[in-house]
Protein backbone atom coordinates (compact mmCIF):
# COMPACT_ATOMS: atom_id res chain seq x y z
CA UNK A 1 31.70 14.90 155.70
CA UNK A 2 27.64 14.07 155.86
CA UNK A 3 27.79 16.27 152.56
CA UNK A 4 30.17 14.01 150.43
CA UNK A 5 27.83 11.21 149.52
CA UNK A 6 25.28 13.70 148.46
CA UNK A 7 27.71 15.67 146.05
CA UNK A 8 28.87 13.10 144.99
CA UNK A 9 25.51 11.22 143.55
CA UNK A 10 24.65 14.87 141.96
CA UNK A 11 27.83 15.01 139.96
CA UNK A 12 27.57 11.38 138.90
CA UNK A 13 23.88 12.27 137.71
CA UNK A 14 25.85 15.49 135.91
CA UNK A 15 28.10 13.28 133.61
CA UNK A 16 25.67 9.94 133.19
CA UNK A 17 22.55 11.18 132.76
CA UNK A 18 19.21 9.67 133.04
CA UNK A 19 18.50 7.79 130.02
CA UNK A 20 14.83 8.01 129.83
CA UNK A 21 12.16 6.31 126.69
CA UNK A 22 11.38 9.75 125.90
CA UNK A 23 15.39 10.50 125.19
CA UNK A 24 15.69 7.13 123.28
CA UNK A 25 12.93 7.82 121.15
CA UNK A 26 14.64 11.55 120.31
CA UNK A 27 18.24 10.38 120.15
CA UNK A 28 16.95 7.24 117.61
CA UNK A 29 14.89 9.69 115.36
CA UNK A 30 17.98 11.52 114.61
CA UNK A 31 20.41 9.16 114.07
CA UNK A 32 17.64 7.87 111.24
CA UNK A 33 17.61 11.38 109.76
CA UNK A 34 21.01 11.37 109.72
CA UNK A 35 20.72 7.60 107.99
CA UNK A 36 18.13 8.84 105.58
CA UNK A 37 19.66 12.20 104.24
CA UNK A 38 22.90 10.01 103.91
CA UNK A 39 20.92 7.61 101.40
CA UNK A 40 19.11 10.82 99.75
CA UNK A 41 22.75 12.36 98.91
CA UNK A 42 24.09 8.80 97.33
CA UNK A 43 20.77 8.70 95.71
CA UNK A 44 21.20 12.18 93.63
CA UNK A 45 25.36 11.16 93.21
CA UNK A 46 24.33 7.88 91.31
CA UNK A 47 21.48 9.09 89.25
CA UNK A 48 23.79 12.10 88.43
CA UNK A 49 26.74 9.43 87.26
CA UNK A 50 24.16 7.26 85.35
CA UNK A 51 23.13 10.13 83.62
CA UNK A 52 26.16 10.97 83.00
CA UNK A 53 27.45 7.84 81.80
CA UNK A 54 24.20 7.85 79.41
CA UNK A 55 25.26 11.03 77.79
CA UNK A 56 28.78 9.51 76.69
CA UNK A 57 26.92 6.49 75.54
CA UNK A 58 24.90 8.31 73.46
CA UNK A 59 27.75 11.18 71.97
CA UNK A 60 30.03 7.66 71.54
CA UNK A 61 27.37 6.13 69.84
CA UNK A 62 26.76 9.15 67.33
CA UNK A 63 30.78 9.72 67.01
CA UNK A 64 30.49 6.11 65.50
CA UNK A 65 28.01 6.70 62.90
CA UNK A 66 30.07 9.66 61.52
CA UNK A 67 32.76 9.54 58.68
CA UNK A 68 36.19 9.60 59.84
CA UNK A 69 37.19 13.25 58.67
CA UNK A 70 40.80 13.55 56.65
CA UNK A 71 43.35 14.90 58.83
CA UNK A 72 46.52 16.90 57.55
CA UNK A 73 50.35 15.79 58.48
CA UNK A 74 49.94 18.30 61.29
CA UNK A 75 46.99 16.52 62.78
CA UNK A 76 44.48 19.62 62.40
CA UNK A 77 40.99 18.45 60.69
CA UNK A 78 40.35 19.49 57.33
CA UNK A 79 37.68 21.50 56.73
CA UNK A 80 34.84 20.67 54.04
CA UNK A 81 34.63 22.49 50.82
CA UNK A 82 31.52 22.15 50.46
CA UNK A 83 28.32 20.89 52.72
CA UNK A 84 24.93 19.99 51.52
CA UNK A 85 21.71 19.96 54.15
CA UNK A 86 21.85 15.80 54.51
CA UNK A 87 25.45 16.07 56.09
CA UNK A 88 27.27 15.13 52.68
CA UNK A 89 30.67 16.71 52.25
CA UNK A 90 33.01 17.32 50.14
CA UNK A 91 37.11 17.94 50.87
CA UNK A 92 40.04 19.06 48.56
CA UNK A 93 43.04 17.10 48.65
CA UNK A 94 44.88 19.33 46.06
CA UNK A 95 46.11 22.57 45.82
CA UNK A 96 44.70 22.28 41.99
CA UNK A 97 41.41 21.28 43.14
CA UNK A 98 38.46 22.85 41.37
CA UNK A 99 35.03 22.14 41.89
CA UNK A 100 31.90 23.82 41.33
CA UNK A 101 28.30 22.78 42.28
CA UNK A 102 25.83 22.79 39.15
CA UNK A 103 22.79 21.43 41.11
CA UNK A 104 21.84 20.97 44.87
CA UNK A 105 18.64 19.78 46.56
CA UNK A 106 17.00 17.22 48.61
CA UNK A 107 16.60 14.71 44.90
CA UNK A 108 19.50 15.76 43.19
CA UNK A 109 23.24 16.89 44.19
CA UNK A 110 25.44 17.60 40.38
CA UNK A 111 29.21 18.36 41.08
CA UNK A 112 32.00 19.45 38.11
CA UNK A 113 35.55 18.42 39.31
CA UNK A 114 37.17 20.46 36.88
CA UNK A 115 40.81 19.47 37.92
CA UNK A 116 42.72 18.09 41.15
CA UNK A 117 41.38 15.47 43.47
CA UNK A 118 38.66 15.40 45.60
CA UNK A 119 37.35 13.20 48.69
CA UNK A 120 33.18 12.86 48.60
CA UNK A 121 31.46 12.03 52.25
CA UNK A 122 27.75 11.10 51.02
CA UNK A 123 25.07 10.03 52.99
CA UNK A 124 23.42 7.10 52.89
CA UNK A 125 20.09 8.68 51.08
CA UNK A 126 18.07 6.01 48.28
CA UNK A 127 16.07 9.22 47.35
CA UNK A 128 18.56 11.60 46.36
CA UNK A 129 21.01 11.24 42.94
CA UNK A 130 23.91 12.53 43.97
CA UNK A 131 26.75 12.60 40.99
CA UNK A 132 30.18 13.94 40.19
CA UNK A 133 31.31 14.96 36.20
CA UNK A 134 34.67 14.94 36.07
CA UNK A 135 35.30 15.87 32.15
CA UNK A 136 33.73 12.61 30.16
CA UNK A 137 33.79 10.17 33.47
CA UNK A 138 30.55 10.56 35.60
CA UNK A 139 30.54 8.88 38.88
CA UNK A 140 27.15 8.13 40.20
CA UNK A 141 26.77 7.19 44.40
CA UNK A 142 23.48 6.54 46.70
CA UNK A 143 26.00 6.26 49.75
CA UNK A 144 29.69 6.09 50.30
CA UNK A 145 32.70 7.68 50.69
CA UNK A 146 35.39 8.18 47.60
CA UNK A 147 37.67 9.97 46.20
CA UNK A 148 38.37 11.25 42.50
CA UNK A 149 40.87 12.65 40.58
CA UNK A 150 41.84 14.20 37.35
CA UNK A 151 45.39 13.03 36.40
CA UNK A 152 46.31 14.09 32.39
CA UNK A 153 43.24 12.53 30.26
CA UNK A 154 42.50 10.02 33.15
CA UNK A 155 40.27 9.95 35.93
CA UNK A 156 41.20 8.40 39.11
CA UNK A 157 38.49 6.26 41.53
CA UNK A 158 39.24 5.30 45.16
CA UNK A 159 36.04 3.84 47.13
CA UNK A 160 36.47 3.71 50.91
CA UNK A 161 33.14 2.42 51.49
CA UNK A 162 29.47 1.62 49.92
CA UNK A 163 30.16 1.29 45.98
CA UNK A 164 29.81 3.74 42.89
CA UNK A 165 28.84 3.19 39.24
CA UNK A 166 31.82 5.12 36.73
CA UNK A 167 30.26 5.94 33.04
CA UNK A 168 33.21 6.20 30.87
CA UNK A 169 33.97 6.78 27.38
CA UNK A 170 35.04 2.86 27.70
CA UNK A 171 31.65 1.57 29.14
CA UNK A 172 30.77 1.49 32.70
CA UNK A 173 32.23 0.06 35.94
CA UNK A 174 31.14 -0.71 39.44
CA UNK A 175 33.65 -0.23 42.32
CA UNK A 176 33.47 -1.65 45.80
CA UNK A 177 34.89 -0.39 48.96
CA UNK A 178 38.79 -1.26 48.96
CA UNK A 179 38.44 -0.97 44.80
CA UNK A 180 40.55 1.61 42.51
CA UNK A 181 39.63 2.07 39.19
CA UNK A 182 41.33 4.17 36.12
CA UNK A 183 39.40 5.30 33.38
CA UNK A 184 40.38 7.49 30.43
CA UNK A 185 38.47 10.36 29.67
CA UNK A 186 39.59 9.85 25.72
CA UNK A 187 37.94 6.69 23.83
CA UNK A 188 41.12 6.97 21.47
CA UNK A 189 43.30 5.74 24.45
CA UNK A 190 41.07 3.97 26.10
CA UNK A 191 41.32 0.39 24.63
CA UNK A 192 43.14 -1.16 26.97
CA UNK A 193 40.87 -0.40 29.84
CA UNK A 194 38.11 -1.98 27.77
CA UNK A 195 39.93 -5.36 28.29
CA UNK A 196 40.71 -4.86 31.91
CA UNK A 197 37.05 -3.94 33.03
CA UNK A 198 34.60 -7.41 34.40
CA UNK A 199 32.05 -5.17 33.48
CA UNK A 200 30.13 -4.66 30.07
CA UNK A 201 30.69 -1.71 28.05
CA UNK A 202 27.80 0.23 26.03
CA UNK A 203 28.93 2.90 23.89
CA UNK A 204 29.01 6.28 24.73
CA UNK A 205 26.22 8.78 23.50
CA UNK A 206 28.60 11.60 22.92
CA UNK A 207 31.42 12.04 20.63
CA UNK A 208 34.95 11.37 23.04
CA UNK A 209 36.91 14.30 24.22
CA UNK A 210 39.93 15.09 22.46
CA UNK A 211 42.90 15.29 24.67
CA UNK A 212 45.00 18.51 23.83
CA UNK A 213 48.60 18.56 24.60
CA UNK A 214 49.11 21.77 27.16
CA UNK A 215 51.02 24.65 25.77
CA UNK A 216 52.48 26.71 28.86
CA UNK A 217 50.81 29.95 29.64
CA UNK A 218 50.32 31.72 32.81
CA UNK A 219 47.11 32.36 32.40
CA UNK A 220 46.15 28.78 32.46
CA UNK A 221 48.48 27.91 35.26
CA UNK A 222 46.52 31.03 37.57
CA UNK A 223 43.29 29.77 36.27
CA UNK A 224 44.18 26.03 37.15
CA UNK A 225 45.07 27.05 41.12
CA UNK A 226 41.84 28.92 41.47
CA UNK A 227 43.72 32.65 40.81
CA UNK A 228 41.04 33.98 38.12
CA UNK A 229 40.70 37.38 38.49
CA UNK A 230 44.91 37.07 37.59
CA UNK A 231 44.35 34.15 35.09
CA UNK A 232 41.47 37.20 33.43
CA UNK A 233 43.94 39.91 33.54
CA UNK A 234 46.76 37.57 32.33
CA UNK A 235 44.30 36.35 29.13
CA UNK A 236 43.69 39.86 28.28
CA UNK A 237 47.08 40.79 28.45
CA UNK A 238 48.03 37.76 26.20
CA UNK A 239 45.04 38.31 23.25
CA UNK A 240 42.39 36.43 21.23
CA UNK A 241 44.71 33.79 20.42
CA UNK A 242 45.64 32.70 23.91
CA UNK A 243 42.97 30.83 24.07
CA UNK A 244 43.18 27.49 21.51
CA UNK A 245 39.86 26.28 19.89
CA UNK A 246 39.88 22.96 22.16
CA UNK A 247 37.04 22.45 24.66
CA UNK A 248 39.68 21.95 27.58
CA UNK A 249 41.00 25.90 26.75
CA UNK A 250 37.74 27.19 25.92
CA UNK A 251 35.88 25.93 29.03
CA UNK A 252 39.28 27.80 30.90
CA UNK A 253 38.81 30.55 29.42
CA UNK A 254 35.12 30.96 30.58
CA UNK A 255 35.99 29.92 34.12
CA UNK A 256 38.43 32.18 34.01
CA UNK A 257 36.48 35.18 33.09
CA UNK A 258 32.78 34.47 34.78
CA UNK A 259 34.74 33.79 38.12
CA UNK A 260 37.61 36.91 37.43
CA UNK A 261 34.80 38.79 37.74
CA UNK A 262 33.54 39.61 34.09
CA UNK A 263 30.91 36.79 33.25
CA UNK A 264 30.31 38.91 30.00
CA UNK A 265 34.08 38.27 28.70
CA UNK A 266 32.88 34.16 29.46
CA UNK A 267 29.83 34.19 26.80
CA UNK A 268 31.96 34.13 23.44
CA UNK A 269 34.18 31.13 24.82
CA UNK A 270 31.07 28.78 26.32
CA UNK A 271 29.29 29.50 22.73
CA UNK A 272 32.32 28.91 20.22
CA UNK A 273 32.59 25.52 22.41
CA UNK A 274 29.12 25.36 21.94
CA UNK A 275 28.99 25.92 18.15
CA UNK A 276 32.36 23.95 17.02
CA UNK A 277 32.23 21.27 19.19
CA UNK A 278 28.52 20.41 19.89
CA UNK A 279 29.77 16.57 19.92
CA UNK A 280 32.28 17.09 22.46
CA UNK A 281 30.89 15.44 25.85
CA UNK A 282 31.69 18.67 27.44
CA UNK A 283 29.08 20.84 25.10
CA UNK A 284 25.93 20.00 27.09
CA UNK A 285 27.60 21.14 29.98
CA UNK A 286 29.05 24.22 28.46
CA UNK A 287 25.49 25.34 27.37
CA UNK A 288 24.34 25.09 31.06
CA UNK A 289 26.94 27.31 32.32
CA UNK A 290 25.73 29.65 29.82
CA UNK A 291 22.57 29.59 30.42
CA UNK A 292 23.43 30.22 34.64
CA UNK A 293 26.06 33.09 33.42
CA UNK A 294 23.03 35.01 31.26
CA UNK A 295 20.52 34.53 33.68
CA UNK A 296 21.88 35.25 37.08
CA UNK A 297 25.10 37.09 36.69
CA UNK A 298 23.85 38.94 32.98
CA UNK A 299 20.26 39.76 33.45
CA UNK A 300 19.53 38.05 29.82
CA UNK A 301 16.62 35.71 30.73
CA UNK A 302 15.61 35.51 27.13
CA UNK A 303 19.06 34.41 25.69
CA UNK A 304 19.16 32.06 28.70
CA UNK A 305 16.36 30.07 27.95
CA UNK A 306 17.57 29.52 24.40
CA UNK A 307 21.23 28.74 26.12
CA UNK A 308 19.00 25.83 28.38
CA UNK A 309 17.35 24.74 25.42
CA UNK A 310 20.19 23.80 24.09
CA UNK A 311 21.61 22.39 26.88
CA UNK A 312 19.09 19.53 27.06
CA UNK A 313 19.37 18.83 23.03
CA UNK A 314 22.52 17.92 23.66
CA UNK A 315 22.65 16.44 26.67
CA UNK A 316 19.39 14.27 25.98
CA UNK A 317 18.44 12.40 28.88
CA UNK A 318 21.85 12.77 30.96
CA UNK A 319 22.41 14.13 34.02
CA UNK A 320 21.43 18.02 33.33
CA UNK A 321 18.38 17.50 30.91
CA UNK A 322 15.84 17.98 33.58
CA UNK A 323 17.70 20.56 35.46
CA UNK A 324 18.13 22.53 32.55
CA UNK A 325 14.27 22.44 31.18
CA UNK A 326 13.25 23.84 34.71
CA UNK A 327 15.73 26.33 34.31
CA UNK A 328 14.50 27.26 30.84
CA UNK A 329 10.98 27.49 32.63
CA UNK A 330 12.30 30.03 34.83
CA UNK A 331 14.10 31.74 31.77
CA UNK A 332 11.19 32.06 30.04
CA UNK A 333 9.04 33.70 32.84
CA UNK A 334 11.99 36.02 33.84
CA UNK A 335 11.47 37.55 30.14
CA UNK A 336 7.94 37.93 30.41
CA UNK A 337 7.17 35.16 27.98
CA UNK A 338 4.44 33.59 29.68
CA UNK A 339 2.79 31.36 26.76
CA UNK A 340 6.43 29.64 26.47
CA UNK A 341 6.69 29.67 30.55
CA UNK A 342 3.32 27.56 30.51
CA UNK A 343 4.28 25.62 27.38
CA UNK A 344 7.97 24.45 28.76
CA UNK A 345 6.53 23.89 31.97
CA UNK A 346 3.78 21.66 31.16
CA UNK A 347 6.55 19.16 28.95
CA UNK A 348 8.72 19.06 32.16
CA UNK A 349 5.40 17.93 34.15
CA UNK A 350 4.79 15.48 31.63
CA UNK A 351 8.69 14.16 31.84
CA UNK A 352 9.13 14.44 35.31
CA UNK A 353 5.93 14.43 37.49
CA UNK A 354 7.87 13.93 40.18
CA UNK A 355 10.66 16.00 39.71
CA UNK A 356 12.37 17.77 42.39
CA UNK A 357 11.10 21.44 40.55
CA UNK A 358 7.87 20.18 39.85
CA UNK A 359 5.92 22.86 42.37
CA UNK A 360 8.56 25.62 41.20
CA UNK A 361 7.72 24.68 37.51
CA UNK A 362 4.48 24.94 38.17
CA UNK A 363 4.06 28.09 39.78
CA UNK A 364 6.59 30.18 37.32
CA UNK A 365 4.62 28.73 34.19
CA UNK A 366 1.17 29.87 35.95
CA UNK A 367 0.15 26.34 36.24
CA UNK A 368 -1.74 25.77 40.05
């Protein structure tokens, strides 16, 4: 029994031990360890989340700034048509939609609607021209989004935002976001927009387009949904007179051809235009395409040059006149013709020192 007392004080020191300084001190640094890596780990979770939350800010931000895209019944995006390097884009919203790009750079963007409708996504840019010719209507933008469309001798205008300037056979018109405008592509019929426009009207500098009623033929209906190597072989099938000695039919014809795959067949139908109806608004235009068809899909620099020189008589100082003198540049020093390389370059220097070719112009006419 003398035992007891001292078994029991050893088991009682067992279970409660001795809680010395020295244990305080060791038991106290590791509970603040414990506090510390606790504030470390909610550290690194919040500056995770705020950068997190930045991110979003910033793709929310940029998701603003962008044009709403169009979206089809089935809620898939529609993709662009075309896309130029400042983010401007361009959507079909026909299945008769045809569009071609004459000119593209960081001064200049030059668009043909050639039928259909089309939506235009610009941006903002006070540097660059960017402009649509849809037949004798030319719609001229800094920064917006719009919408044209050819509709039977008359051009349709929708401006969803920023405003446009429309040169018509009837005068010119500014449109506003929200603002429709109709114009007629004919000056014969186009009276009675004359006394709706606010505007003042000048007169046009071309002869008006003559409206020609449409005959049926399959080759034009191929040609007019984009189907031209069929809308070729359909032409050929039909014969010479197929084609009717209109502008409308001849420019067809030579879209029909140079994009079917045999830009040679295209050559007779952009010249008679050229020839017969060098009045026609359409005839500067029609001389360009030549030109591009001889030099880069014919080989026939020297033909080409003439094709751009007559390209800007026509046009004057419209929308292709400087584009085509560069191109007559190049023409010329493609043929080996370097006196008229130097020559034509040195008259677009002096027209347009600042012109978006200028250093191009310069070094094809030899002129550092």
């Amino acid at each position: 029994m003398s035992e007891l007392p001292s078994r029991l004080t050893e088991l009682r020191e067992r279970v409660q031990p001795g809680w010395t300084p020295d244990r305080e001190r060791r038991v106290r640094a590791r509970v603040e360890r414990g506090l510390l890596t606790r504030r470390r780990r909610r550290g690194a979770v919040a500056a995770v989340l705020a950068a997190a939350f930045g991110v979003l800010l910033v793709l929310f931000a940029q998701r603003l700034r962008e044009p709403v895209l169009p979206i089809r019944a089935d809620g898939a995006v529609v993709k662009p048509a075309l896309r130029f390097a400042d983010g401007s884009e361009v959507y079909t919203e026909s299945a008769t939609t045809r569009i071609e790009s004459l000119a593209s750079s960081s001064e200049q963007v030059l668009l043909r609607l050639d039928s259909g409708s089309a939506r235009f996504s610009v941006t903002p840019n006070a540097q660059r021209s960017f402009r649509v010719l849809a037949g004798n209507v030319t719609v001229q933008v800094v920064g917006t989004i719009f919408s044209v469309a050819r509709e039977e001798g008359r051009v349709r205008v929708a401006v969803e935002r920023g405003r446009v300037r429309v040169e018509a056979p009837a005068g010119w018109r500014e449109l506003g976001a929200g603002e429709t405008g109709v114009f007629e592509e004919s000056e014969v019929v186009a009276e009675a927009a004359r006394v709706e426009q606010a505007a003042p009207v000048t007169a046009p500098s071309a002869a008006p387009i003559t409206v020609a009623p449409r005959a049926a033929s399959p080759w034009r209906a191929l040609a007019q949904d984009g189907d031209y190597a069929a809308a070729f072989a359909e032409l050929e099938r039909e014969g010479p007179k197929a084609v009717r000695d209109v502008p409308e039919d001849l420019l067809l014809a030579a879209d029909a051809a140079r994009l079917g795959g045999r830009p040679d067949k295209a050559v007779p139908h952009l010249d008679r235009l050229v020839r017969r109806h060098a009045r026609d608004a359409r005839a500067p235009l029609a001389a360009f395409t030549l030109g591009r068809t001889l030099l880069e899909q014919l080989g026939r620099p020297r033909e080409a040059a003439q094709s751009f020189a007559t390209a800007r008589r026509l046009d004057g100082s419209g929308a292709i006149a400087e584009d085509a003198l560069a191109r007559e540049v190049e023409s010329w020093s493609r043929a080996g013709d370097t006196p008229l390389a130097r020559e034509r370059a040195r008259e677009f220097l002096a027209r347009y020192p600042q012109g978006r070719r200028a250093a191009l112009v310069r070094r094809l006419g030899g002129i550092e």
